[in-house]
Protein backbone atom coordinates (compact mmCIF):
# COMPACT_ATOMS: atom_id res chain seq x y z
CA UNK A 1 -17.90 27.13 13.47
CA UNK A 2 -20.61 24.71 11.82
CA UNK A 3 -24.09 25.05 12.92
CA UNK A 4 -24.31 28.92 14.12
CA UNK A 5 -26.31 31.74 13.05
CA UNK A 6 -23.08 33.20 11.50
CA UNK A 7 -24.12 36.08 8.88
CA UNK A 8 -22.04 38.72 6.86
CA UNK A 9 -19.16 38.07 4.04
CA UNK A 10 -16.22 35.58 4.52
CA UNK A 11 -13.49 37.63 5.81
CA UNK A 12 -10.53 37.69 3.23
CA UNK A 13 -8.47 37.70 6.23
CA UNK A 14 -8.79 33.78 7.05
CA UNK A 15 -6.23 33.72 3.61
CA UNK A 16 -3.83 34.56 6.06
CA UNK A 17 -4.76 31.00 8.46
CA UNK A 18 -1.82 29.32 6.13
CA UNK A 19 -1.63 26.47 8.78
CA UNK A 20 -5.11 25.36 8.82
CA UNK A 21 -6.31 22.05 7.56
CA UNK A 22 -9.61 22.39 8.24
CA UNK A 23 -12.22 24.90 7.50
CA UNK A 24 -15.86 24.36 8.59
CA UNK A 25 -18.60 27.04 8.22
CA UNK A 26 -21.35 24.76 7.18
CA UNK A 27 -24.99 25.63 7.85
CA UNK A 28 -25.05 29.18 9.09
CA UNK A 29 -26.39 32.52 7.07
CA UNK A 30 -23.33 33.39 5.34
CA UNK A 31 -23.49 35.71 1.97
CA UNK A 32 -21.17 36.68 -0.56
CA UNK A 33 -18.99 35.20 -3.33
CA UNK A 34 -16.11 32.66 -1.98
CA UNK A 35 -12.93 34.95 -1.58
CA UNK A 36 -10.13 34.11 -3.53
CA UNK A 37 -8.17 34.46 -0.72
CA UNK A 38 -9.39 31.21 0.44
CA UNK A 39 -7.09 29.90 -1.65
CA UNK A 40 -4.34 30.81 0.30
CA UNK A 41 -5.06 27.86 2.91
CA UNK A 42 -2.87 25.16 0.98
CA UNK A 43 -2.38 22.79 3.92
CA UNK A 44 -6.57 22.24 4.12
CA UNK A 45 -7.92 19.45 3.61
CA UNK A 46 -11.64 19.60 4.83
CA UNK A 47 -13.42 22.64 3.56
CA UNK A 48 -16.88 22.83 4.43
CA UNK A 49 -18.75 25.74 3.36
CA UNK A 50 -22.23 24.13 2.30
CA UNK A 51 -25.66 25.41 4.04
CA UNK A 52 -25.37 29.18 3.46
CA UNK A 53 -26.00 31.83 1.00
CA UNK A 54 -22.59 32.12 -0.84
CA UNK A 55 -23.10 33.12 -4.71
CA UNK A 56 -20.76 33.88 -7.19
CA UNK A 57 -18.32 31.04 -9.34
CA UNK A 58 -16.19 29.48 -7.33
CA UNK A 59 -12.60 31.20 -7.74
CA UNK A 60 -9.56 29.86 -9.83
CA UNK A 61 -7.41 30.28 -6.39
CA UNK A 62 -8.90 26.97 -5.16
CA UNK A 63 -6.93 24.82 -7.30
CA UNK A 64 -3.98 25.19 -4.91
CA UNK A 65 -5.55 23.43 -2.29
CA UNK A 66 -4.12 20.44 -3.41
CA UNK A 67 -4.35 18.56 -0.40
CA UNK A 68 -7.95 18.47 -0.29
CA UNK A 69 -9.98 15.69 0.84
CA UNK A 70 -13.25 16.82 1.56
CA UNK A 71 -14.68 19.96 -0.52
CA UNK A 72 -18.41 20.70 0.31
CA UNK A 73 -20.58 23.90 -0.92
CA UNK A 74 -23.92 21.92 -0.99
CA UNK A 75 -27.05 24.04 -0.74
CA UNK A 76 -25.24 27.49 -1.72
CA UNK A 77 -26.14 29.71 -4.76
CA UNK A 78 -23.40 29.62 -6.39
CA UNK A 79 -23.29 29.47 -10.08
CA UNK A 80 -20.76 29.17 -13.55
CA UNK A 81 -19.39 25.74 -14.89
CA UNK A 82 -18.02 23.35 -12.62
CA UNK A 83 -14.20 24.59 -13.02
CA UNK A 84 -11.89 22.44 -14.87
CA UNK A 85 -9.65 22.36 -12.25
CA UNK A 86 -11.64 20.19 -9.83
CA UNK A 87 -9.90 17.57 -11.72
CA UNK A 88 -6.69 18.10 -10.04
CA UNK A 89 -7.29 18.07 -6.45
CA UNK A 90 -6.92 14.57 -6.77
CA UNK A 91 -6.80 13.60 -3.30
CA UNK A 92 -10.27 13.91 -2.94
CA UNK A 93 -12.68 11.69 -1.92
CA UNK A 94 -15.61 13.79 -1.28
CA UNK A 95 -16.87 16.14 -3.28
CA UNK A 96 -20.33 17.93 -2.81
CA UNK A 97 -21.77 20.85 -4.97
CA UNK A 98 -24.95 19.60 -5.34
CA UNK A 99 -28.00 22.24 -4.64
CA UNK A 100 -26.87 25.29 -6.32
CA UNK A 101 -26.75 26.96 -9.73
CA UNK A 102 -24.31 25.57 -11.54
CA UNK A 103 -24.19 25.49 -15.27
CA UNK A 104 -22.52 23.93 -18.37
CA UNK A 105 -21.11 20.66 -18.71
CA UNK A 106 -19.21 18.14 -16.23
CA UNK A 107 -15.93 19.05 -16.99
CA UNK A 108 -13.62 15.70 -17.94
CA UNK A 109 -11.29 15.77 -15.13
CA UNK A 110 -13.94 15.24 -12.51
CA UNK A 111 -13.60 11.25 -14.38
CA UNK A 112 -9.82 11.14 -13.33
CA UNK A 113 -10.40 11.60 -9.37
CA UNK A 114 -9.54 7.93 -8.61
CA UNK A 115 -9.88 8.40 -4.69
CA UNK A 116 -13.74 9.78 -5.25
CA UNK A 117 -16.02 7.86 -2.55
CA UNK A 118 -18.94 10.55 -2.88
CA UNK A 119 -19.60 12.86 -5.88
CA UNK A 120 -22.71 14.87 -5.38
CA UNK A 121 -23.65 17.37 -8.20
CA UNK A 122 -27.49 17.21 -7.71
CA UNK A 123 -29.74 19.88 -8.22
CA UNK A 124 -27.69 22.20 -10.77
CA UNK A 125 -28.26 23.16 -14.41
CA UNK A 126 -25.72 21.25 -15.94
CA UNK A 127 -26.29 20.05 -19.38
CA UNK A 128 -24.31 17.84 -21.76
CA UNK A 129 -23.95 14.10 -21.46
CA UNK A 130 -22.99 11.71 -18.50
CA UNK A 131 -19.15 11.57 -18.68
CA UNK A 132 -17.70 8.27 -18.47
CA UNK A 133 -17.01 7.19 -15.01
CA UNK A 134 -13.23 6.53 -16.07
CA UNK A 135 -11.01 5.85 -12.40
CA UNK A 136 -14.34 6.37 -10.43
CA UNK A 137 -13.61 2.85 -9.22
CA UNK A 138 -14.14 3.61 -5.74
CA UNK A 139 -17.31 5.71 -5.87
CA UNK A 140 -20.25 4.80 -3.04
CA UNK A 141 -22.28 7.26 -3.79
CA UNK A 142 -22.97 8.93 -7.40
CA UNK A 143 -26.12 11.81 -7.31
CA UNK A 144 -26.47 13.40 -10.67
CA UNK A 145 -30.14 14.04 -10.11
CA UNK A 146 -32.21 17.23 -10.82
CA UNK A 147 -30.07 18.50 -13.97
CA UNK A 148 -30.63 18.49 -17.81
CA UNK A 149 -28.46 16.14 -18.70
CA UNK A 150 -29.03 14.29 -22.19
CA UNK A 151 -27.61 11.17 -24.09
CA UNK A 152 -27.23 8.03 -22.89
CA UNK A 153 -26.03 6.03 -19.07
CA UNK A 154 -22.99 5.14 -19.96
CA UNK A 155 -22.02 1.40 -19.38
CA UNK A 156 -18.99 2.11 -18.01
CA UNK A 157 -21.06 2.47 -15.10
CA UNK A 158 -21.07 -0.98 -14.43
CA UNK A 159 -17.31 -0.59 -13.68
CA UNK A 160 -18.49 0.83 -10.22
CA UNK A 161 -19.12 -1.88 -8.03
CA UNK A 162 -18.84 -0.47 -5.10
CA UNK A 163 -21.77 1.96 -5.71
CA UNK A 164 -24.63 1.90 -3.09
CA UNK A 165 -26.53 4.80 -4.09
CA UNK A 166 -27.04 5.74 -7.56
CA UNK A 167 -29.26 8.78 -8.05
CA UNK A 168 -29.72 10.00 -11.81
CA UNK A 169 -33.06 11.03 -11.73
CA UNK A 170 -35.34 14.34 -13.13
CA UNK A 171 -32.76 14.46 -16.12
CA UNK A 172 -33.25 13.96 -20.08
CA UNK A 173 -30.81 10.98 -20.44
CA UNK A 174 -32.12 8.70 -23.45
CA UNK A 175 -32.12 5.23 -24.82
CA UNK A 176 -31.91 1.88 -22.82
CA UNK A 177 -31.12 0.63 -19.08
CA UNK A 178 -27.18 -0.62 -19.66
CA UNK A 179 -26.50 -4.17 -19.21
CA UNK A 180 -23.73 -3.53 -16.92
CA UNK A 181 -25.90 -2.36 -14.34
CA UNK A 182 -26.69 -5.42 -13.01
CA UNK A 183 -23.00 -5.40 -12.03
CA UNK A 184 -23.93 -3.19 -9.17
CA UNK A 185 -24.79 -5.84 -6.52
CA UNK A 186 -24.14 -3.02 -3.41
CA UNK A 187 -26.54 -1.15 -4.79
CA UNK A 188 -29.38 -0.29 -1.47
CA UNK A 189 -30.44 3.21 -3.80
CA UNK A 190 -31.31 2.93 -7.54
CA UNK A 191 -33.06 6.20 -9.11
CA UNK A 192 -33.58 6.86 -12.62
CA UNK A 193 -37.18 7.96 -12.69
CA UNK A 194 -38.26 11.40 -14.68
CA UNK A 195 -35.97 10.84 -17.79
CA UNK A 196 -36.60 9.30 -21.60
CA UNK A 197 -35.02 6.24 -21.65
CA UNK A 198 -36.98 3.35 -23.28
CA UNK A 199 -36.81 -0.20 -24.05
CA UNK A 200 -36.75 -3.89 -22.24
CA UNK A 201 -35.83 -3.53 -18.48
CA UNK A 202 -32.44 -5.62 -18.43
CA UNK A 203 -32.69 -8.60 -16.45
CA UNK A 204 -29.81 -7.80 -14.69
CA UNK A 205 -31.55 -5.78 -12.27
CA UNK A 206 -33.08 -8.98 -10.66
CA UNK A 207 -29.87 -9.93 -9.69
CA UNK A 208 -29.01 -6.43 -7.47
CA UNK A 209 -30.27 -8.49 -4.11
């Protein structure tokens, strides 16, 4: 149902779709909070609600959707932390809330999704330091961007080596380039302009050819 000129609430009602493993409502004119009902739908594992006007914290209920695999709300309104329990759908490998209103820190878990290939939280408020990237072994793609995050890059970035796009831009983060960057020799995307760090530019990042 992506792609329509669908408007209104998200009927409750599709709880009762128990069978379902995929759910995709992207880019139409959708309003409301997420209904907890949603939750309900724990054979899904492609959730797409991104591209509409859903606001609201996303509800507790989704942690049963432990099958997940792809979980997208970009470009929503939706607002609160980022729950704690992201960090147990841990067959995911996408995961996209960038381009809402989204407060607080990155909650720890979000470090222990091992099968992440894409983690978008760009353009939120969340605040608090980088976490570590911790099993993030297999990210591509890491967009932090547009927050107010503080502290330093961690250099346990330089444990992802399979990053090709690495977007931490329009943030606060402070003190110097990590070393361990130049470990990141996919890297096509490399944005950390609009923050405070300082200091020597490593020479690593001549060798990212």
């Amino acid at each position: 149902l992506a792609g329509n000129r669908l408007t209104g609430i998200l009927p409750r009602e599709l709880g009762n779709l128990t069978k379902l493993d995929s759910l995709s409502l992207y880019q139409n004119e959708l309003e409301g909070e997420i209904p907890p009902d949603i939750g309900n739908l724990t054979e899904l594992t492609i959730l797409f609600l991104g591209g509409n006007r859903l606001h609201g914290p996303m509800p507790d209920s989704l942690r049963n959707l432990r099958k997940l695999v792809q979980f997208n709300v970009n470009g929503n309104a939706l607002s609160g932390p980022v729950p704690s329990w992201i960090g147990e759908l841990t067959e995911l490998t996408d995961l996209v809330l960038g381009s809402n209103r989204l407060t607080g820190e990155i909650p720890g878990g979000v470090s222990a999704l091992d099968k992440l290939l894409n983690l978008d939280l760009a353009a939120n408020q969340l605040t608090g330091s980088m976490p570590d990237p911790g099993r993030l072994t297999q990210l591509v793609t890491l967009n932090l961007g547009e927050n107010q995050l503080t502290g330093p890059i961690p250099a346990g970035i330089g444990l992802l080596v399979d990053l090709v796009d690495l977007r931490l831009d329009y943030n606060g983060l402070t003190g110097s380039i990590p070393h361990e960057i130049g470990r990141l020799t996919k890297i096509e995307t490399l944005l950390l302009s609009n923050n405070s760090l300082e200091g020597d530019l490593p020479s690593e990042l001549g060798e990212l050819t």
